[in-house]
N, C-alpha and C. Protein backbone atom coordinates (compact mmCIF):
# COMPACT_ATOMS: atom_id res chain seq x y z
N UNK A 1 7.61 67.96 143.71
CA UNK A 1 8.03 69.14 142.97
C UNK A 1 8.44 70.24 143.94
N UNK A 2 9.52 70.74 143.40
CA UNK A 2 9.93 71.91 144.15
C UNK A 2 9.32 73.30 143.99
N UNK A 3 9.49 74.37 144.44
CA UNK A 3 8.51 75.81 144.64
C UNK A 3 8.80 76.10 143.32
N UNK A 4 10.16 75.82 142.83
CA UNK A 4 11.12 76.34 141.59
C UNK A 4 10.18 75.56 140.00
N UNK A 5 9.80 74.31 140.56
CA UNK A 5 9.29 73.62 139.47
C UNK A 5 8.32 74.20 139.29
N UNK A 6 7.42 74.58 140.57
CA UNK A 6 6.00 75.37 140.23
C UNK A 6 6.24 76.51 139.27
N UNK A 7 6.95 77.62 139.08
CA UNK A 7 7.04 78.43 139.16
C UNK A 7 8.26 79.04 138.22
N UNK A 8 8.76 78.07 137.78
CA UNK A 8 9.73 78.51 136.59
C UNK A 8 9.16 77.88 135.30
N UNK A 9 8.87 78.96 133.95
CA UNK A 9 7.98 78.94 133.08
C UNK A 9 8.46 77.91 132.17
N UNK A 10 7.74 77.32 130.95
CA UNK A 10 8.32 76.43 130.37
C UNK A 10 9.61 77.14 129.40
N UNK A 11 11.07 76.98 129.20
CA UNK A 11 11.37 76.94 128.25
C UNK A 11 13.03 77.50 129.23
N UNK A 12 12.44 77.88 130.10
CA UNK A 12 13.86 77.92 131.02
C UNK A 12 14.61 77.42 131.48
N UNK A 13 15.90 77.31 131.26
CA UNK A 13 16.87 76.40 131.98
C UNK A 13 17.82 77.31 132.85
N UNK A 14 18.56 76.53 133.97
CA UNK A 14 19.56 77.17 134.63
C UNK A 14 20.37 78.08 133.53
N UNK A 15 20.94 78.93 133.86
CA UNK A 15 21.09 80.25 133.50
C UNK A 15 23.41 79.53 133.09
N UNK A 16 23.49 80.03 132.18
CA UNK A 16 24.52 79.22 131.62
C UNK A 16 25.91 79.86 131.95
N UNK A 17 25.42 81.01 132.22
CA UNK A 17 26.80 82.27 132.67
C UNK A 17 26.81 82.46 134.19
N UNK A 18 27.84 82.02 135.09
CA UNK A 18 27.70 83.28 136.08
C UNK A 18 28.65 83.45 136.34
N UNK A 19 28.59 84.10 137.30
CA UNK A 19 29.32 85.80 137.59
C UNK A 19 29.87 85.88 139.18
N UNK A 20 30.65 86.35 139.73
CA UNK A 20 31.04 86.51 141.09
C UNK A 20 29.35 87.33 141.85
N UNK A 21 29.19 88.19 141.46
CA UNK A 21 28.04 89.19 141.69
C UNK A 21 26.61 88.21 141.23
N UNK A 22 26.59 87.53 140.63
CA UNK A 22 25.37 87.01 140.67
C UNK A 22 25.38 85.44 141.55
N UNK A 23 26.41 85.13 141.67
CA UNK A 23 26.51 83.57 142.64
C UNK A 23 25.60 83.77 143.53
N UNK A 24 25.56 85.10 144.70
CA UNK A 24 24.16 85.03 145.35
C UNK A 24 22.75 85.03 145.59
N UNK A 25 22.61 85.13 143.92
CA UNK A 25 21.42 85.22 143.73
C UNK A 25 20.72 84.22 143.08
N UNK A 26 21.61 82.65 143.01
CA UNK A 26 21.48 82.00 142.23
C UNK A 26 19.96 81.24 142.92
N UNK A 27 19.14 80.25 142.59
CA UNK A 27 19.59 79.88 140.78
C UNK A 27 18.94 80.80 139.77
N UNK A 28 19.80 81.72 139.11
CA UNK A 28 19.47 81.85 138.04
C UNK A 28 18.79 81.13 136.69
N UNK A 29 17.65 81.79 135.87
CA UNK A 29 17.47 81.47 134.91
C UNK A 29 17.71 81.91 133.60
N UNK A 30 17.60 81.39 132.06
CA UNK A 30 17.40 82.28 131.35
C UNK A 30 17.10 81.08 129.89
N UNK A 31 16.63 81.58 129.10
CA UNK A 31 15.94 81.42 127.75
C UNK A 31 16.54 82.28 126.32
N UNK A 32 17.17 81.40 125.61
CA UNK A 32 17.62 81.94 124.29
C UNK A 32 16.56 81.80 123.34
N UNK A 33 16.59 83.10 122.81
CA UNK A 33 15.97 83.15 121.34
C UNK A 33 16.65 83.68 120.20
N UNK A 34 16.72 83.85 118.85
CA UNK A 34 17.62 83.96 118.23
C UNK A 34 17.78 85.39 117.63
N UNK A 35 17.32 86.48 118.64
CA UNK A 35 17.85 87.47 118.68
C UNK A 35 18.02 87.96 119.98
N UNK A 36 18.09 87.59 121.52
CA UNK A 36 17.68 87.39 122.36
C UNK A 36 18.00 86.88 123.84
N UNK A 37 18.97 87.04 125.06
CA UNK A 37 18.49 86.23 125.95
C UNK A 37 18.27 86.43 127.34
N UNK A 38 17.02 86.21 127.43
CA UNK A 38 15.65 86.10 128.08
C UNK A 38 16.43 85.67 129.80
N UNK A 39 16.48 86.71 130.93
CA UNK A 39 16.96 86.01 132.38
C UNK A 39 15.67 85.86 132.88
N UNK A 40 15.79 84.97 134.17
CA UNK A 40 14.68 85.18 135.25
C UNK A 40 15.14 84.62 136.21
N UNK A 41 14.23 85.02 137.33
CA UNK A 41 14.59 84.60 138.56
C UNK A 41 13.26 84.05 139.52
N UNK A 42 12.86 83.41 140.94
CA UNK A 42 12.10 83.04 141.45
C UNK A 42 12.61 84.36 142.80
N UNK A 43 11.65 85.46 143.14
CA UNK A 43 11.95 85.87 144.10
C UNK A 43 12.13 85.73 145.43
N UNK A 44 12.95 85.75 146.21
CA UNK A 44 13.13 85.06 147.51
C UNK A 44 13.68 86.14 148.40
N UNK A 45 13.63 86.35 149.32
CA UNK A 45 13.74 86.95 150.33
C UNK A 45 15.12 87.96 150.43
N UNK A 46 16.19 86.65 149.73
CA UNK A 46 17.82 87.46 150.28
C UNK A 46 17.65 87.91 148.77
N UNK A 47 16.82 88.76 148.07
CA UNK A 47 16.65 88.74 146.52
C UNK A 47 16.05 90.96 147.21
N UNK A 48 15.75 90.61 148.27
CA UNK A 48 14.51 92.05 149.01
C UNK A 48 15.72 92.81 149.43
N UNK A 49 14.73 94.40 149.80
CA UNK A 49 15.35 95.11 150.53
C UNK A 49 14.79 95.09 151.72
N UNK A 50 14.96 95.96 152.50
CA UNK A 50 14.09 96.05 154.13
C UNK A 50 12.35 96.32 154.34
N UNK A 51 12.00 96.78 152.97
CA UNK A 51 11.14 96.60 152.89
C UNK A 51 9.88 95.94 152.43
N UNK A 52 10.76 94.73 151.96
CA UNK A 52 10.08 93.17 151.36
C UNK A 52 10.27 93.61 149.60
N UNK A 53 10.57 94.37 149.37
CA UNK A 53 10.43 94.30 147.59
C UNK A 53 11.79 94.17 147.16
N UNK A 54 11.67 93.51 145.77
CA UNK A 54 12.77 92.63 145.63
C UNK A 54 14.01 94.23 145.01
N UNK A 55 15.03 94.30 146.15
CA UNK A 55 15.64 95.23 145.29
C UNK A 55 16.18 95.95 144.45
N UNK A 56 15.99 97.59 144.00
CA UNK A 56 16.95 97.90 142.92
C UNK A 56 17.63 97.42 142.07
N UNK A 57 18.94 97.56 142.91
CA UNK A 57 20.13 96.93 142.50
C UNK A 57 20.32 95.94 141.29
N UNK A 58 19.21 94.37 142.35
CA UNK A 58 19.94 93.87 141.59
C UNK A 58 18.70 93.18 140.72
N UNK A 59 17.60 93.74 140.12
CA UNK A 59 16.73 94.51 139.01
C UNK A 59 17.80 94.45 137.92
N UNK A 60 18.24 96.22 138.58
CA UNK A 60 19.66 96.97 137.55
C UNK A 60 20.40 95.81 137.34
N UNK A 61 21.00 94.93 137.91
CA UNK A 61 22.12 94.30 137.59
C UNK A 61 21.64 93.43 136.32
N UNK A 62 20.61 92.71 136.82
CA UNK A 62 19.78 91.70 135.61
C UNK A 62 19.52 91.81 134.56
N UNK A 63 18.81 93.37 134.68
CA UNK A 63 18.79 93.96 133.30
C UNK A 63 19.78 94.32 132.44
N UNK A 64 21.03 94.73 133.17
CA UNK A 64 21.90 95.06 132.38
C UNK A 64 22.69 93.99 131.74
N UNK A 65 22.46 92.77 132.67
CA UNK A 65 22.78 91.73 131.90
C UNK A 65 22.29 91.32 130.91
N UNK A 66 20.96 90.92 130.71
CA UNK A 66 19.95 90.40 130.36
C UNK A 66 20.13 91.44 129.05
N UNK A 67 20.63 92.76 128.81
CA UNK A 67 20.54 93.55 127.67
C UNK A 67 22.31 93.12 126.96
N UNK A 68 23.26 93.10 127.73
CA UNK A 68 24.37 92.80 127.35
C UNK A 68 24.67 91.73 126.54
N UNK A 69 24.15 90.47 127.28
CA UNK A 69 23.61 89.39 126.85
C UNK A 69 22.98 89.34 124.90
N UNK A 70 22.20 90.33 125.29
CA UNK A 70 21.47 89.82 123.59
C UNK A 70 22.34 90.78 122.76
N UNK A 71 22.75 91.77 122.94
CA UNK A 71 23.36 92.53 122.17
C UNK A 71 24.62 91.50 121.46
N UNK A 72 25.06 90.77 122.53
CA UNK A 72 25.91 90.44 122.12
C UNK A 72 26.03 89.12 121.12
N UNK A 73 24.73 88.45 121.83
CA UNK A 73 23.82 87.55 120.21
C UNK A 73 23.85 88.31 119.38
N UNK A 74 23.11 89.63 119.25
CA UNK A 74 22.78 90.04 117.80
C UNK A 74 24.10 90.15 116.92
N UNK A 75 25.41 90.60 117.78
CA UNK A 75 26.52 90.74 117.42
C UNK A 75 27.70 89.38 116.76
N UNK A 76 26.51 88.57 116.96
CA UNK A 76 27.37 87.30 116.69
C UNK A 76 28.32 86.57 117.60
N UNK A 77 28.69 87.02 118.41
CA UNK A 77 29.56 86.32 119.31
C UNK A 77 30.88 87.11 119.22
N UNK A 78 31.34 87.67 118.63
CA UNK A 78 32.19 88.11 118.22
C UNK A 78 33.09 89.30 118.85
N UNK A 79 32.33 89.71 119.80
CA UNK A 79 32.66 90.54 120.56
C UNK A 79 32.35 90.76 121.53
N UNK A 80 33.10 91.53 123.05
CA UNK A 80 32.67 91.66 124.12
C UNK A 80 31.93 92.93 124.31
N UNK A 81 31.29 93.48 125.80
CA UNK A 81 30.90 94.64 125.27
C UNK A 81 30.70 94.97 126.98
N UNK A 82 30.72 96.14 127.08
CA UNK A 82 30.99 96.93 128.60
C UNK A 82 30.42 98.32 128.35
N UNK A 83 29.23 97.98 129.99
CA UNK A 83 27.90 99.17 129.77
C UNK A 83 29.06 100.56 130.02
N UNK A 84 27.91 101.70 129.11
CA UNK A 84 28.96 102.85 129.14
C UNK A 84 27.54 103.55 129.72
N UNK A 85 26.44 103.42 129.54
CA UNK A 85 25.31 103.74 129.78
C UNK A 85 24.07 103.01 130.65
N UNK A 86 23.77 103.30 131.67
CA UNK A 86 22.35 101.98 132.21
C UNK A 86 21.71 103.46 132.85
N UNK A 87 20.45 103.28 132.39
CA UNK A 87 18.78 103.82 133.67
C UNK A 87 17.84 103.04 133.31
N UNK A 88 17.23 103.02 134.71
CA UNK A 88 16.62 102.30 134.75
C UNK A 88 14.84 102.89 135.31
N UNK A 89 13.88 102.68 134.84
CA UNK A 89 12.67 103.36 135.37
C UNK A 89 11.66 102.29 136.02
N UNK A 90 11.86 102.78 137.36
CA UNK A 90 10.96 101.80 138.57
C UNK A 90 9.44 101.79 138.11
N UNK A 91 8.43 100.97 137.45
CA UNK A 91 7.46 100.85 137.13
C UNK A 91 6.30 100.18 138.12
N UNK A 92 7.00 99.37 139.63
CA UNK A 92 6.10 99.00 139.60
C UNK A 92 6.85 97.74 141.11
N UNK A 93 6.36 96.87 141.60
CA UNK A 93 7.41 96.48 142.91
C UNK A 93 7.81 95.09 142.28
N UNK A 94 8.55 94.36 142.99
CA UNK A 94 8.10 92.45 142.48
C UNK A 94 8.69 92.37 144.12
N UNK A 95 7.83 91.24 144.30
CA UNK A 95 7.60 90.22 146.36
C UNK A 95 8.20 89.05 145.74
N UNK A 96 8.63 88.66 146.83
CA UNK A 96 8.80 87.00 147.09
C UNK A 96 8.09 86.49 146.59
N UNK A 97 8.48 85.14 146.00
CA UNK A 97 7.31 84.24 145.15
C UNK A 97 6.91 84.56 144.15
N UNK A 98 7.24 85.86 143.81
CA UNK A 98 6.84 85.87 142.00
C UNK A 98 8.12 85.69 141.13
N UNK A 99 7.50 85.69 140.04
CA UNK A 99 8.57 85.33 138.58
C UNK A 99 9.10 86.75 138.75
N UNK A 100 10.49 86.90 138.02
CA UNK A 100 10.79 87.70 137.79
C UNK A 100 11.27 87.66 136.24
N UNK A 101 11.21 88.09 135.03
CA UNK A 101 11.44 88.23 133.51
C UNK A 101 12.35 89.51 133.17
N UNK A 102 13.08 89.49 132.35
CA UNK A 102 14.12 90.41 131.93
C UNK A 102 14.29 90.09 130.66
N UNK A 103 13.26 90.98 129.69
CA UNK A 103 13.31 90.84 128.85
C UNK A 103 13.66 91.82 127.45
N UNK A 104 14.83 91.16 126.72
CA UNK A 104 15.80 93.02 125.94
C UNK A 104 14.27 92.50 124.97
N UNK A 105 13.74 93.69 124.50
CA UNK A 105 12.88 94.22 123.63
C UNK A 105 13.33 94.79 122.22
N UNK A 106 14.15 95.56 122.66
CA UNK A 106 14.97 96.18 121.23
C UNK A 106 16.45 96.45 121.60
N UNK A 107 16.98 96.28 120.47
CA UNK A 107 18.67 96.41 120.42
C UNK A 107 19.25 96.67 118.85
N UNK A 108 19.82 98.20 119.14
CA UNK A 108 20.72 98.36 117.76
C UNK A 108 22.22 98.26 117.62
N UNK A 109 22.32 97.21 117.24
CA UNK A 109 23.88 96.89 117.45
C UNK A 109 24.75 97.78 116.06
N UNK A 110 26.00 98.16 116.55
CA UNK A 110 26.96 99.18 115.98
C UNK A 110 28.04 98.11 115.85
N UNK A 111 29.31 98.80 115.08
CA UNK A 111 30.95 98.52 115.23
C UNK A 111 31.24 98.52 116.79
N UNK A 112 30.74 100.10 117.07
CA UNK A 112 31.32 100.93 118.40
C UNK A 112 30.19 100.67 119.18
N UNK A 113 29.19 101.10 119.18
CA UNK A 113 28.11 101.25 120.51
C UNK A 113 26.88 100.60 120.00
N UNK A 114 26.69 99.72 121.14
CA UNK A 114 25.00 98.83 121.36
C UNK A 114 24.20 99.37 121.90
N UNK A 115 22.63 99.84 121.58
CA UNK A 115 21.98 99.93 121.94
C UNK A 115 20.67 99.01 122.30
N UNK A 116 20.19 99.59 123.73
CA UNK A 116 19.22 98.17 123.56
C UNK A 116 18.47 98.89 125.21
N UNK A 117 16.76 97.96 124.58
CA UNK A 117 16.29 98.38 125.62
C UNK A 117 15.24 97.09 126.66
N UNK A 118 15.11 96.82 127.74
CA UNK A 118 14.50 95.67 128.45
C UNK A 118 13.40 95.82 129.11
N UNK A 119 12.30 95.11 129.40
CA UNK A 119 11.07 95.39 130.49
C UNK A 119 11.65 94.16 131.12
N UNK A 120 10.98 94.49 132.41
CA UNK A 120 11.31 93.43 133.67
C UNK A 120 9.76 93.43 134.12
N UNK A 121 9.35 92.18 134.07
CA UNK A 121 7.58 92.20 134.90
C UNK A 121 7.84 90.88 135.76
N UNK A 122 7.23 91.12 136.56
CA UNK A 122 7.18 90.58 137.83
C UNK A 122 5.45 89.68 137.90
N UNK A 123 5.57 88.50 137.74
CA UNK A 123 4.46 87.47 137.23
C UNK A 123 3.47 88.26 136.10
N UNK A 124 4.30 88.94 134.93
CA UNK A 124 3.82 89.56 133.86
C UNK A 124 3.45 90.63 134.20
N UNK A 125 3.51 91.21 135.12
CA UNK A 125 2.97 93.05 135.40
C UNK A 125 4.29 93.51 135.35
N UNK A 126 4.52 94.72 134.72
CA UNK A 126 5.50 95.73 134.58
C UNK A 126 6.17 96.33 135.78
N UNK A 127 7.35 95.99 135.80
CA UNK A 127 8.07 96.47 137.40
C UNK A 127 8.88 97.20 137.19
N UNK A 128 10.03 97.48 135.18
CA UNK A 128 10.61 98.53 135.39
C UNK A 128 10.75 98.44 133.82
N UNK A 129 11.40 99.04 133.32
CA UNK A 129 12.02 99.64 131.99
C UNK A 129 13.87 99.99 132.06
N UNK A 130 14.41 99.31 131.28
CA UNK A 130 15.73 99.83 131.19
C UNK A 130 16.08 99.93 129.94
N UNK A 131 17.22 100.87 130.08
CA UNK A 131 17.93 101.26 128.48
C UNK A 131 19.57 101.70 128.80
N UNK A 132 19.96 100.62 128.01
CA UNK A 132 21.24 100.89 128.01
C UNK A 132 22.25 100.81 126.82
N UNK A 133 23.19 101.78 126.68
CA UNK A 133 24.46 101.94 125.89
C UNK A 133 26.20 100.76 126.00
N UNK A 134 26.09 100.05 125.34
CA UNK A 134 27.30 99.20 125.77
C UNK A 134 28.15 99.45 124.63
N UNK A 135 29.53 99.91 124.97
CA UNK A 135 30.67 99.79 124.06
C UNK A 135 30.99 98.54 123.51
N UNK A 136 31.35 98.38 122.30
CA UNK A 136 31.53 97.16 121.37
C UNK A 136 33.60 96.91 121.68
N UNK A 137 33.81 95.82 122.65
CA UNK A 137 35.21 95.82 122.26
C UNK A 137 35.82 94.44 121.52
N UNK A 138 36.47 94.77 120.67
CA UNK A 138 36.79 93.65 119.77
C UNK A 138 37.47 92.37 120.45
N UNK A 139 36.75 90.70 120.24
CA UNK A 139 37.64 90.01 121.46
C UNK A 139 39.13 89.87 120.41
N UNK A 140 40.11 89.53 121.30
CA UNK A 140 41.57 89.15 120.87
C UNK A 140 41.75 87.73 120.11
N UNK A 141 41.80 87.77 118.98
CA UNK A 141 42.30 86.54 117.85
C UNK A 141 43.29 85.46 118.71
């Protein structure tokens, strides 16, 4: 078994979307539920900043995915959607070797604007809070 088998929870599979910006951070994970979908990651080193905690950035980036993502379940598929809004509140660190979870909590989906909000815990302890605003754009027939 690999570190990944230890350590990636039951119900996760490789992560089904990616992205130019996330290729380096692969392997991505993530988990659908049917309002819902659930990223994670295994923290690793090129994942840190200089000071061993896994950085900012790309936290922010996950989450904002990870919220884009379900909004756009709740929305049916039906549309694309592009953050007009992201903050994010540092709760807490995540190291190498832990889980990382990104999970949208609440989301009010509109015509025009999604709302929605995510916790990120780091082997289940709280590492941040995000909330973000995404414009609803209609995809092309």
């Amino acid at each position: 078994m690999t570190h990944e088998t230890l350590t990636v929870p039951p119900g996760f599979e490789r992560h089904y979307r990616q992205s130019p910006l996330t290729d380096p951070w692969e392997p991505l994970y993530s988990r659908k539920t049917d309002d819902a979908v659930i990223l994670g990651l295994v923290a690793e080193a090129a994942h840190t900043n200089s000071r061993g905690f896994v950085h900012g950035g790309l936290i922010s980036a996950l989450a904002d995915n990870a919220m884009g993502l379900s909004c756009g379940v709740r929305l049916g598929g039906g549309a694309s959607l592009v953050t007009v809004n992201l903050t994010l509140d540092f709760l807490g660190t995540a190291r190498v070797g832990q889980w990382l979870e990104f999970a949208t909590v609440f989301v009010k989906s509109g015509g025009t604007l999604s709302f929605a909000q995510a916790f990120v815990t780091a082997d289940g302890e709280p590492c941040a809070r995000a909330n973000a605003v995404f414009r609803v754009l209609k995809k092309a027939v």
